[in-house]
Protein backbone atom coordinates (compact mmCIF):
# COMPACT_ATOMS: atom_id res chain seq x y z
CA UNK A 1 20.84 15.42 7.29
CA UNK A 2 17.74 14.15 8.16
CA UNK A 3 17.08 11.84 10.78
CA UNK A 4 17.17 7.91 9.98
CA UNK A 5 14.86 5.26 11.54
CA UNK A 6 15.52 1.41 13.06
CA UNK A 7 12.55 -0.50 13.48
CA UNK A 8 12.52 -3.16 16.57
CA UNK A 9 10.09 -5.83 16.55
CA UNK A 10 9.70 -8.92 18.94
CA UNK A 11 12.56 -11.43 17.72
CA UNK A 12 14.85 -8.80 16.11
CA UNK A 13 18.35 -10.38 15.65
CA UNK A 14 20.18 -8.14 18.22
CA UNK A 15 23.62 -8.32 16.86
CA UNK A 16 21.66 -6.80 13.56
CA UNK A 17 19.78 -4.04 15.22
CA UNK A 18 22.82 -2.74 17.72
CA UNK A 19 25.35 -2.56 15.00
CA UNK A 20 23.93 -0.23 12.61
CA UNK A 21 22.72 2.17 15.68
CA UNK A 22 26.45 2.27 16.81
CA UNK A 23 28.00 2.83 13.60
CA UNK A 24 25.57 5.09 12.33
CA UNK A 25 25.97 7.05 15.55
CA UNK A 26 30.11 6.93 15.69
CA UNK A 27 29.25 8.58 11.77
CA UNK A 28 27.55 11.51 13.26
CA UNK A 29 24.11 10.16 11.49
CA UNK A 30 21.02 10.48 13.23
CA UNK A 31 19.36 7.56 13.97
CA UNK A 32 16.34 6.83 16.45
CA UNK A 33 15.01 3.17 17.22
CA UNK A 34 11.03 2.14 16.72
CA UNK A 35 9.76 0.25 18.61
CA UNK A 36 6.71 -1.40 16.49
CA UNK A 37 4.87 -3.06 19.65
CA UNK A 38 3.05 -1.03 22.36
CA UNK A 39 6.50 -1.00 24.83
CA UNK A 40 9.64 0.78 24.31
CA UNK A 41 10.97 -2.41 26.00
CA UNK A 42 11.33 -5.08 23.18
CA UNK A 43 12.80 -8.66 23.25
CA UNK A 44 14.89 -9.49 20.92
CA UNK A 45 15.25 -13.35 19.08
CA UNK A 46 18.18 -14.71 21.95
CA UNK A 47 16.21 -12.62 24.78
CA UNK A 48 17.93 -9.11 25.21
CA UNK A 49 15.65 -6.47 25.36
CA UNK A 50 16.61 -3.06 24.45
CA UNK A 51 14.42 0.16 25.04
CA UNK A 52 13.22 1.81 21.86
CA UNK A 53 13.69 5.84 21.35
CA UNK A 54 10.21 6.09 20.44
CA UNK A 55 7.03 4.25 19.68
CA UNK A 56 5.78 3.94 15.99
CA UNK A 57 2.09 5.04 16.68
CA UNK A 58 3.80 8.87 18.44
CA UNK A 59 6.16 9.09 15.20
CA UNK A 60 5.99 10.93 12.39
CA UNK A 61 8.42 10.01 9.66
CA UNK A 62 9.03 12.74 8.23
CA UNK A 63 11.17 11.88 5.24
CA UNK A 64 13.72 9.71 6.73
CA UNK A 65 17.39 9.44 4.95
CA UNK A 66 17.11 5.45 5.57
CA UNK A 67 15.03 3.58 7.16
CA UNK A 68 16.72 0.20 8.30
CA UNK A 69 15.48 -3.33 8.94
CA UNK A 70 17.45 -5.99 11.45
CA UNK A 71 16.27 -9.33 10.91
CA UNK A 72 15.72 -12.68 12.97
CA UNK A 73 12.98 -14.71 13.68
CA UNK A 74 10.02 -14.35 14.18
CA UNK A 75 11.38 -10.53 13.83
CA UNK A 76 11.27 -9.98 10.57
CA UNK A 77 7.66 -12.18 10.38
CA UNK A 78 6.44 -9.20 12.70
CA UNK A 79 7.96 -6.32 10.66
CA UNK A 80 5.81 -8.07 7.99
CA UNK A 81 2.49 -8.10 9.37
CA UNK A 82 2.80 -4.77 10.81
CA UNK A 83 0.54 -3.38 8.48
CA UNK A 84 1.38 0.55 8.98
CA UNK A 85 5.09 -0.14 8.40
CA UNK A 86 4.22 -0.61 4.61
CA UNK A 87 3.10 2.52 4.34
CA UNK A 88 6.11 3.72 5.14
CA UNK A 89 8.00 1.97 2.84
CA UNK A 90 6.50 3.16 0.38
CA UNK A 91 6.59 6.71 1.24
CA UNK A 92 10.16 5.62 1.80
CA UNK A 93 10.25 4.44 -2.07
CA UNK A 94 8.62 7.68 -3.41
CA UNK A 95 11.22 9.82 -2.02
CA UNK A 96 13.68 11.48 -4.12
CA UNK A 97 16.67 10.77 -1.56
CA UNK A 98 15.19 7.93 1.38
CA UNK A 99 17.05 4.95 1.25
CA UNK A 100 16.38 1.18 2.63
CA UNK A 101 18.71 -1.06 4.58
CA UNK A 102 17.45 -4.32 5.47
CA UNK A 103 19.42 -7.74 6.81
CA UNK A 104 19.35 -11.98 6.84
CA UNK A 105 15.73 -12.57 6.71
CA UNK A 106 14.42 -9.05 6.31
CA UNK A 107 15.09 -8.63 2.68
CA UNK A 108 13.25 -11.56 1.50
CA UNK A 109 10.35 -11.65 4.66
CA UNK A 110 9.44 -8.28 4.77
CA UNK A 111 10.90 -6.90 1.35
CA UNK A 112 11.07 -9.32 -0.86
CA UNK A 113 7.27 -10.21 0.32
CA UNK A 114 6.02 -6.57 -0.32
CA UNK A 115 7.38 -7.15 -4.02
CA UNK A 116 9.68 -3.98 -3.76
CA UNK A 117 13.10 -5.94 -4.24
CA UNK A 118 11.82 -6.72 -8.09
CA UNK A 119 14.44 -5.65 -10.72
CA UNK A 120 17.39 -5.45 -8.05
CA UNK A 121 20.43 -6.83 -6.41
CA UNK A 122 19.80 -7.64 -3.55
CA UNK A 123 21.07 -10.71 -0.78
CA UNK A 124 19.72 -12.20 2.20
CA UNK A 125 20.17 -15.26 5.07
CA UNK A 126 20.69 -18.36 2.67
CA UNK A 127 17.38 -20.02 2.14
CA UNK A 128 15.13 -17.22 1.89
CA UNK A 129 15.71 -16.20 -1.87
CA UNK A 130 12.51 -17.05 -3.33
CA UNK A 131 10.93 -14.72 -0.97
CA UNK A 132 12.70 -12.21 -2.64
CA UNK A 133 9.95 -11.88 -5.23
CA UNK A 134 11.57 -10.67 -8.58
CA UNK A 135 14.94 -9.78 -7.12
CA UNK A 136 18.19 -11.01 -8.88
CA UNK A 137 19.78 -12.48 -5.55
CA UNK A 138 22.97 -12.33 -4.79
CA UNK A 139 25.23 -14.93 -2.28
CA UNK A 140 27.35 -12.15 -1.03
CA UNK A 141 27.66 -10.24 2.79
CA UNK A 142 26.36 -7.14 1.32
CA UNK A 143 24.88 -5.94 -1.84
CA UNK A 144 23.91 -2.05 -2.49
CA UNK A 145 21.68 -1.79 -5.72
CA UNK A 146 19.69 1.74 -5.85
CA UNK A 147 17.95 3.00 -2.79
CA UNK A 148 18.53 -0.53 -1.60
CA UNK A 149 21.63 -1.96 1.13
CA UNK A 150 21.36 -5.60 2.07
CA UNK A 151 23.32 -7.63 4.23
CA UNK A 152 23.17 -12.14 4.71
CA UNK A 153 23.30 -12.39 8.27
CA UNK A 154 24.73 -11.13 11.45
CA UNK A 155 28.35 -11.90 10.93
CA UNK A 156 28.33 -9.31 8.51
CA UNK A 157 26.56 -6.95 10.43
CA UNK A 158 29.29 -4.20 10.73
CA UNK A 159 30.29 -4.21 6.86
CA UNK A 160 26.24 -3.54 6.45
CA UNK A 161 26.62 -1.03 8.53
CA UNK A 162 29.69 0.64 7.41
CA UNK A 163 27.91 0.58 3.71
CA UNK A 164 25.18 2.58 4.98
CA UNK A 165 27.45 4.84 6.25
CA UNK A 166 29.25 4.79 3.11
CA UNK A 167 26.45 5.43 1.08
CA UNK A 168 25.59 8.22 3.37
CA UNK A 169 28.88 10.33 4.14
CA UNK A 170 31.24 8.62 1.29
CA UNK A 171 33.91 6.20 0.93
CA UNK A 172 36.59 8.06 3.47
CA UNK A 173 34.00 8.95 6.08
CA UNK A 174 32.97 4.61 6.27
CA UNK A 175 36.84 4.05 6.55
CA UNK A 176 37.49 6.51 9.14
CA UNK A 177 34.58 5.31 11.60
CA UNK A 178 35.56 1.07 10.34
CA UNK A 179 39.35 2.32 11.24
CA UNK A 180 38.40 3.52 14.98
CA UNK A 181 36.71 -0.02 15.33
CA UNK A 182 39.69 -1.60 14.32
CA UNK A 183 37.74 -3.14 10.82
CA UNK A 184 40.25 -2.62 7.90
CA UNK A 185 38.61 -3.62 4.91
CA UNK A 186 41.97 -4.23 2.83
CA UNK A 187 43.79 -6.56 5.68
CA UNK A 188 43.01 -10.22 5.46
CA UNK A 189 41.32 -12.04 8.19
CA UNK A 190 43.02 -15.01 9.69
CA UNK A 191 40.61 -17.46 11.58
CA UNK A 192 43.29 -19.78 12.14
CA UNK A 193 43.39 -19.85 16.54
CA UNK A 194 45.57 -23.27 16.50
């Protein structure tokens, strides 16, 4: 399996960017984190820094299986107008077998705004369709369509997740690793604390 690659840049939505690297991981998927700026050390949108696995500019991506976007503000402005990250999106497209996750404002910011959403599914944080330039959208947590995963926001960053590992490894393999986090997808949720 090849290696898969999470792109950090300043403002990433933390809950968005951690999630995916620890389920991925618990999956036995290989997964490295990019940081975009000079640092390894980037800040995050509610000011946690986390330290990058490698620097964009001393990586070679070599056919990644995904490649996966967090959002958050100005995060997923900065994924944007990182010029060389477009690049690899589209080798990303071109592939026979790379795949694209991206989450809340990321679909529509940096996606939707490269015009490579048009003809699919796809969701994202509630106000940011029309970036989502020729994309049916979609009000749901998660929506897989193609080479594409998106997730709506950070509350539903572990389902994201567990759909990229889906989509990766199969139905049993997402169950087993949302199982040993205590996530069962058939069991309703009761929010009532009163």
């Amino acid at each position: 399996m090849k290696t898969s690659y999470l792109f950090l840049a300043a403002g990433f939505e933390e809950i968005e960017a951690l999630t995916p690297i620890d389920v991925l991981r618990r999956a036995g998927i290989p997964v490295k984190t990019v940081s975009i700026t000079e640092s390894l050390q980037v800040t995050g949108a509610h000011g946690i820094t986390v330290k990058a696995d490698v620097l964009f500019d001393n990586t070679l991506f070599d056919h990644p299986e995904w490649i996966i976007f967090p959002g958050g503000l100005p995060g997923a402005d900065n994924l944007y107008d990182f010029a060389p990250l477009h690049g690899v999106i589209d080798n990303q497209l071109r592939s026979d077998h790379g795949k694209i996750a991206a989450i809340c404002a990321s679909p529509a910011v940096l996606l939707g705004q490269l015009g490579v959403l048009q003809g699919h599914k796809a969701t994202c944080y509630p106000g940011f369709e029309e970036k989502m330039k020729g994309a049916e959208a979609i009000a749901a947590p998660v929506v897989t369509d193609g080479k594409f995963v998106t997730g709506n926001g950070p509350a539903n960053s572990l389902i994201w997740a567990l759909e990229i590992v889906r989509q990766t490894l199969g139905d049993a393999k997402a169950r087993e690793v949302g199982a040993g986090m205590l996530h069962y997808d058939e069991a309703p949720v009761d929010y009532n604390f009163g």
